[in-house]
N, C-alpha and C. Protein backbone atom coordinates (compact mmCIF):
# COMPACT_ATOMS: atom_id res chain seq x y z
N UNK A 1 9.32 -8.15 30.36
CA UNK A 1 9.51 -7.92 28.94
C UNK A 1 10.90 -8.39 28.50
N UNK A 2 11.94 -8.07 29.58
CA UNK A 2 13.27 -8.89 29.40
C UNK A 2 13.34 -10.25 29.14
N UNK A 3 12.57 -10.56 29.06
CA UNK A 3 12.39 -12.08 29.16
C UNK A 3 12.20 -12.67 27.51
N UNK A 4 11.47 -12.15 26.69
CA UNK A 4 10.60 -12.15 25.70
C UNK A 4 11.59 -12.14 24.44
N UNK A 5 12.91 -11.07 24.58
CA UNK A 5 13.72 -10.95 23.68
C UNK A 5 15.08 -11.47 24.62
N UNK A 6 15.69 -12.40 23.32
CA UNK A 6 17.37 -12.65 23.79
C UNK A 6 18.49 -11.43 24.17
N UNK A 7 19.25 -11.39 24.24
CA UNK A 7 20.27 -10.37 24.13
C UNK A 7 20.85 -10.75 22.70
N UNK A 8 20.78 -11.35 22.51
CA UNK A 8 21.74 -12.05 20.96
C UNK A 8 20.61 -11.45 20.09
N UNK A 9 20.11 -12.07 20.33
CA UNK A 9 18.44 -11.95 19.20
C UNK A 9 18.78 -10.17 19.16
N UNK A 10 18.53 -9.88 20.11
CA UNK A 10 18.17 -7.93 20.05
C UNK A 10 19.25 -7.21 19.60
N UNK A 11 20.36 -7.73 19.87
CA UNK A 11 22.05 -7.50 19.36
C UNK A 11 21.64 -7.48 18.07
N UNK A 12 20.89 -8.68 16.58
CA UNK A 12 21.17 -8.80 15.30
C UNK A 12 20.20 -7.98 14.93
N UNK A 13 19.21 -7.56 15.81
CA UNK A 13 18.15 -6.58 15.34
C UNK A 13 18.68 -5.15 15.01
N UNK A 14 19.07 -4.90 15.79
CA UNK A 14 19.96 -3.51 16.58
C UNK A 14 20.75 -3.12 15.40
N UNK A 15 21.66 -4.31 14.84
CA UNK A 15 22.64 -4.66 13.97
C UNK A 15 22.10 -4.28 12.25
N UNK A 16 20.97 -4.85 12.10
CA UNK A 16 20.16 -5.05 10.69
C UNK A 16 19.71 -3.69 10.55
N UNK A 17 19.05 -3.10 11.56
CA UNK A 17 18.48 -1.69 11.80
C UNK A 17 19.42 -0.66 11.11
N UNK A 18 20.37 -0.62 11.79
CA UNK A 18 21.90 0.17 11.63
C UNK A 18 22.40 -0.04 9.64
N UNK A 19 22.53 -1.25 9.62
CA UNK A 19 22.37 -1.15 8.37
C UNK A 19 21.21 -0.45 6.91
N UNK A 20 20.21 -0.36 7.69
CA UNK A 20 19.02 0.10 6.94
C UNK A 20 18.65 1.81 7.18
N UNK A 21 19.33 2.03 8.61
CA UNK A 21 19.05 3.90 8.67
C UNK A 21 20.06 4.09 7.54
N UNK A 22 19.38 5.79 7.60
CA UNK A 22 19.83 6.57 6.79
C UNK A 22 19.58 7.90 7.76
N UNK A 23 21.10 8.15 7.98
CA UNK A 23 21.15 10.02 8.63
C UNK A 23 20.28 10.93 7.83
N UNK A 24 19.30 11.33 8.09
CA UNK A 24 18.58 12.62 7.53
C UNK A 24 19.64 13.54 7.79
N UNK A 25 20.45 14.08 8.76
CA UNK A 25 21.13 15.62 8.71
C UNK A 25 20.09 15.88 10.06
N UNK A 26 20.36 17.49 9.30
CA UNK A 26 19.81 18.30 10.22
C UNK A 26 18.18 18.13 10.27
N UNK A 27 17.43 18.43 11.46
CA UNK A 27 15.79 18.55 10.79
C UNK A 27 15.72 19.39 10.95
N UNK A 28 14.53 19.53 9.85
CA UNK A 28 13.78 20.79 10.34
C UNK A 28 12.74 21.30 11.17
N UNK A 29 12.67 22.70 11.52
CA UNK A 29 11.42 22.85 12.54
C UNK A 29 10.17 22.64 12.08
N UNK A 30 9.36 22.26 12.89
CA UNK A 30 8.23 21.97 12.79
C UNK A 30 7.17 21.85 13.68
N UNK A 31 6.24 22.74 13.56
CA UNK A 31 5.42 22.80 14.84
C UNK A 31 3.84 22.67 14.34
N UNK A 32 3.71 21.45 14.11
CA UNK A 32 2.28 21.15 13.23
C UNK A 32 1.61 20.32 14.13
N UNK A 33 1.82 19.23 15.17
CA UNK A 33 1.06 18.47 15.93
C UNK A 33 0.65 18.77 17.25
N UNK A 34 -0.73 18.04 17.02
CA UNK A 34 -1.57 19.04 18.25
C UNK A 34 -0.54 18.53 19.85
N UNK A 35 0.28 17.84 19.70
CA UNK A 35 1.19 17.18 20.74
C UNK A 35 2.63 17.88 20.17
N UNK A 36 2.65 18.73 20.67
CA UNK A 36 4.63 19.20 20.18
C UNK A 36 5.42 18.51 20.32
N UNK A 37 5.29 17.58 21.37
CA UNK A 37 6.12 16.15 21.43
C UNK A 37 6.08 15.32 20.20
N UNK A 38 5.29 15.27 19.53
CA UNK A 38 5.02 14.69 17.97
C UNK A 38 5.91 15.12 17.01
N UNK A 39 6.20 16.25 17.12
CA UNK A 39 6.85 17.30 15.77
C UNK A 39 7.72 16.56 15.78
N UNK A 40 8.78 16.18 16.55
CA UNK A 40 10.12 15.30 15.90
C UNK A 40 9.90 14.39 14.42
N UNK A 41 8.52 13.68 14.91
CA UNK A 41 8.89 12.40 14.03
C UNK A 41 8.16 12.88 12.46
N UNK A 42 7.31 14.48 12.84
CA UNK A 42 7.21 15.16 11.17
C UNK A 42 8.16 15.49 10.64
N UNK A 43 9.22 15.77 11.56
CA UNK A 43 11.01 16.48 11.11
C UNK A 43 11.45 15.56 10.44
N UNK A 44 11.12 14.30 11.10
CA UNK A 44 11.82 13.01 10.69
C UNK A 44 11.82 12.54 9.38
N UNK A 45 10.11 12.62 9.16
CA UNK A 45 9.52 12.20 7.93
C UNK A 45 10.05 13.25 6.93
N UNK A 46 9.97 14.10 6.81
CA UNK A 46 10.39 15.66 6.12
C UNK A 46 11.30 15.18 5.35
N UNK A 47 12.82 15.40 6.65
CA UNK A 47 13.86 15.44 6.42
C UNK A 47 14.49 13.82 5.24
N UNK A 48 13.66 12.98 6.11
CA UNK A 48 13.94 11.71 5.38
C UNK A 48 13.48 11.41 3.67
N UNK A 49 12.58 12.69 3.95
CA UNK A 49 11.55 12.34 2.38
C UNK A 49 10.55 10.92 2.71
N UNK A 50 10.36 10.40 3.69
CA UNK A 50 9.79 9.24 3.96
C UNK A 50 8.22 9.33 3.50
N UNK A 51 7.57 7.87 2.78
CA UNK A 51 7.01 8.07 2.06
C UNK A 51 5.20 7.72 2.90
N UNK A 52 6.33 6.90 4.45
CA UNK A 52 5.35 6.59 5.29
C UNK A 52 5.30 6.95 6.68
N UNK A 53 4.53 7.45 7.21
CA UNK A 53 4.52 7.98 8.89
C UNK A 53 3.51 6.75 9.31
N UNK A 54 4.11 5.38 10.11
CA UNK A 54 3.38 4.90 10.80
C UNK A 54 3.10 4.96 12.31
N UNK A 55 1.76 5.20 13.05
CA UNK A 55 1.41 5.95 14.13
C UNK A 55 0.11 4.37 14.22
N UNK A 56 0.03 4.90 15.77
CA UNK A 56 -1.18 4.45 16.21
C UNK A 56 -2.02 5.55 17.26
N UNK A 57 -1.30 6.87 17.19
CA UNK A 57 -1.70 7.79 17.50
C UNK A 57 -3.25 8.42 16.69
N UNK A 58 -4.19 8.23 16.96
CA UNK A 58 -5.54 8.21 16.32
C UNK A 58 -5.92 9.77 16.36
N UNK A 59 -5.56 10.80 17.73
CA UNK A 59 -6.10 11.82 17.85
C UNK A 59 -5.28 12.97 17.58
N UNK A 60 -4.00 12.64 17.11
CA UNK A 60 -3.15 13.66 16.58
C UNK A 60 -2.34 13.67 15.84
N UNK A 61 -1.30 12.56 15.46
CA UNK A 61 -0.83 12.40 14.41
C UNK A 61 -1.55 11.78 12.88
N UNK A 62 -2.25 10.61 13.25
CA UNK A 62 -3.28 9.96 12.46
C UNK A 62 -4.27 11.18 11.80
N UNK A 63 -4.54 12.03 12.52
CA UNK A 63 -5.76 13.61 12.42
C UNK A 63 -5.38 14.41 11.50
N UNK A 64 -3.69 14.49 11.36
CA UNK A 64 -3.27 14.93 10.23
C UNK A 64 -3.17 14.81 8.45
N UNK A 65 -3.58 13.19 8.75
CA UNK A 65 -3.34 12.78 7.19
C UNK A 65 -1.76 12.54 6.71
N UNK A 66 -1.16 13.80 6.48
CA UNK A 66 -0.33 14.18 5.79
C UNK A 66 0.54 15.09 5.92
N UNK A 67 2.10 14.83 5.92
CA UNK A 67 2.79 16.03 6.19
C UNK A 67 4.25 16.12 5.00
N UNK A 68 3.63 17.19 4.25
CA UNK A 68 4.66 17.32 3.25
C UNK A 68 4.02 16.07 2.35
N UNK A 69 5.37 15.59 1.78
CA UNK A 69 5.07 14.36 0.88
C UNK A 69 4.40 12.85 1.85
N UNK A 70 4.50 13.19 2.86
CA UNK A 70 4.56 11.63 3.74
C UNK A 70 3.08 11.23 4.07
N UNK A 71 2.61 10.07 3.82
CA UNK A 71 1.25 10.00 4.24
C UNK A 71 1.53 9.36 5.47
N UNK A 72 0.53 9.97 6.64
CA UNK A 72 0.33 9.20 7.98
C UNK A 72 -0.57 8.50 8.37
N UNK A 73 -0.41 7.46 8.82
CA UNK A 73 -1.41 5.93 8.46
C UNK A 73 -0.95 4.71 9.65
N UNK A 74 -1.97 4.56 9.95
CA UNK A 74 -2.36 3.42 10.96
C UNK A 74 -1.31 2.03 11.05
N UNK A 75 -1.15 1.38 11.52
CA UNK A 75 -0.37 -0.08 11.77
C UNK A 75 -1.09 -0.76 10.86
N UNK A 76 -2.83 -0.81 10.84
CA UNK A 76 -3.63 -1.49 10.21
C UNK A 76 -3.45 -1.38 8.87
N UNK A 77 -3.71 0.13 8.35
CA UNK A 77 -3.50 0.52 6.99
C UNK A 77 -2.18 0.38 6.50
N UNK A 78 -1.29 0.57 6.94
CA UNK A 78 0.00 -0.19 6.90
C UNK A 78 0.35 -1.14 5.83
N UNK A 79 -0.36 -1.98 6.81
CA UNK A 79 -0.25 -3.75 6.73
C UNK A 79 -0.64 -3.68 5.58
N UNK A 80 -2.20 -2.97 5.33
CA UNK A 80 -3.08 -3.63 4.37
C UNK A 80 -2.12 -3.38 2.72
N UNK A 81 -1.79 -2.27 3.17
CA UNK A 81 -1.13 -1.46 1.76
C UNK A 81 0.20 -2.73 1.49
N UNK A 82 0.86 -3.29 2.54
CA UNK A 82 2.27 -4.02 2.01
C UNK A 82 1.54 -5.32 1.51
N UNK A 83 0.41 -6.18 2.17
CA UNK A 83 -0.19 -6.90 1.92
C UNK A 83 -0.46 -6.90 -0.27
N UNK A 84 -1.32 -5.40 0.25
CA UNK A 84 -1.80 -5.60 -1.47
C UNK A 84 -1.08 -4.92 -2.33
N UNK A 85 0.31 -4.74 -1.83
CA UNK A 85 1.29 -4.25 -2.87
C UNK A 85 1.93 -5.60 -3.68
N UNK A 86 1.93 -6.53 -2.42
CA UNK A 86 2.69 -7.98 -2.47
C UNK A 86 1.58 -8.71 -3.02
N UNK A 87 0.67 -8.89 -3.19
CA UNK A 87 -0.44 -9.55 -4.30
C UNK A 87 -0.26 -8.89 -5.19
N UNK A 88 -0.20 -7.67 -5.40
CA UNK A 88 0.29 -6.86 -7.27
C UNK A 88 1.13 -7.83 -7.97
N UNK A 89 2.50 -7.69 -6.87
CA UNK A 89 3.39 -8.45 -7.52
C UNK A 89 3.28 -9.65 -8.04
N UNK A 90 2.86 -10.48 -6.92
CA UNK A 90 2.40 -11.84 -7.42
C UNK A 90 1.74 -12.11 -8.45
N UNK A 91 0.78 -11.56 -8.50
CA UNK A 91 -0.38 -11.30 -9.84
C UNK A 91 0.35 -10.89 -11.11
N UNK A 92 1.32 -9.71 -11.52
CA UNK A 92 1.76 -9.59 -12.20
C UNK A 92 2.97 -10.52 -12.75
N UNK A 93 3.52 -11.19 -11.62
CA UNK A 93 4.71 -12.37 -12.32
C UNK A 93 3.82 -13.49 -12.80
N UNK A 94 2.59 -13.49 -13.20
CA UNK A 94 2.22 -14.72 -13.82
C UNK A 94 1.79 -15.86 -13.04
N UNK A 95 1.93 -16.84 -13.90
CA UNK A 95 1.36 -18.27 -13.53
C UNK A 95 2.79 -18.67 -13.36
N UNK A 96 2.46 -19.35 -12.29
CA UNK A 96 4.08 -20.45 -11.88
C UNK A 96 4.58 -20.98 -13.06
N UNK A 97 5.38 -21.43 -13.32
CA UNK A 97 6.40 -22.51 -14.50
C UNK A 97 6.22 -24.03 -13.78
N UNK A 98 6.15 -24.97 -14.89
CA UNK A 98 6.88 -25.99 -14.05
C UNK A 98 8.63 -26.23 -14.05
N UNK A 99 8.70 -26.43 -12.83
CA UNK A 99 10.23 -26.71 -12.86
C UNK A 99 10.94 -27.61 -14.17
N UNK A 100 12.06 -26.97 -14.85
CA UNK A 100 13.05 -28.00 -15.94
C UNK A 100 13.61 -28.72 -15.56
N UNK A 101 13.45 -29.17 -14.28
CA UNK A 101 14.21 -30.45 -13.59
C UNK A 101 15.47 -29.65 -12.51
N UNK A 102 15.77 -28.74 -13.07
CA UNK A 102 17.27 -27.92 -12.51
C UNK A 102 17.04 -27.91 -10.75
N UNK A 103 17.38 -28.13 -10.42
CA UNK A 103 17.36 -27.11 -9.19
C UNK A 103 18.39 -26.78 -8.01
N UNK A 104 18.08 -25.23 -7.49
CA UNK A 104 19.19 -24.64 -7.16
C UNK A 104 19.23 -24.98 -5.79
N UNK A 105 20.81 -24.99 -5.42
CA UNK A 105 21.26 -25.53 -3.92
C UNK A 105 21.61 -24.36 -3.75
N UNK A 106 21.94 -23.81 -2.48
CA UNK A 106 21.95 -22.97 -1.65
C UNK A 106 22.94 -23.63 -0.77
């Protein structure tokens, strides 16, 4: 598996990540999954206010639905939801323009 990722590569990941957490604090207790080993990542969701619990856990986290505000949902369902959030958008910005000739350099 060492093989698969750079050290550099996993370094800017590591890096981007760090920029995007957010410390929840303290969590709270929670003893709702049929796996108690699970409860962390309901603390997680809780504490974070997170709006998504993604699992591929089918028989115990997935079994839940829902914890607090957070819906818990599949890799699949996931996808599908960013997928057809990102066609909303598209759909709603319209029909392309044609270009005024301008165009921007980078």
């Amino acid at each position: 598996m060492a093989e698969l990722i750079k050290p550099h590569k996993a370094g800017r990941l590591v890096n981007q990540i760090k920029k995007l957490a957010v410390d929840v604090g303290e969590l709270p207790d929670v003893e709702r999954s049929a796996d108690p080993t699970d409860d962390f990542l309901l603390a997680i969701s809780e504490a974070g206010q997170a709006d998504y619990l993604v699992t591929a856990d089918e028989r115990r986290l997935l079994a839940l639905d829902r914890h607090k505000g957070t819906r818990i949902v599949s890799v699949s369902d996931f996808a599908a939801l960013f997928v057809s959030s990102k066609k909303r958008r598209n759909d709603c910005a319209g029909p392309l323009r044609k270009s005024s000739g301008m165009q921007r350099t980078s």
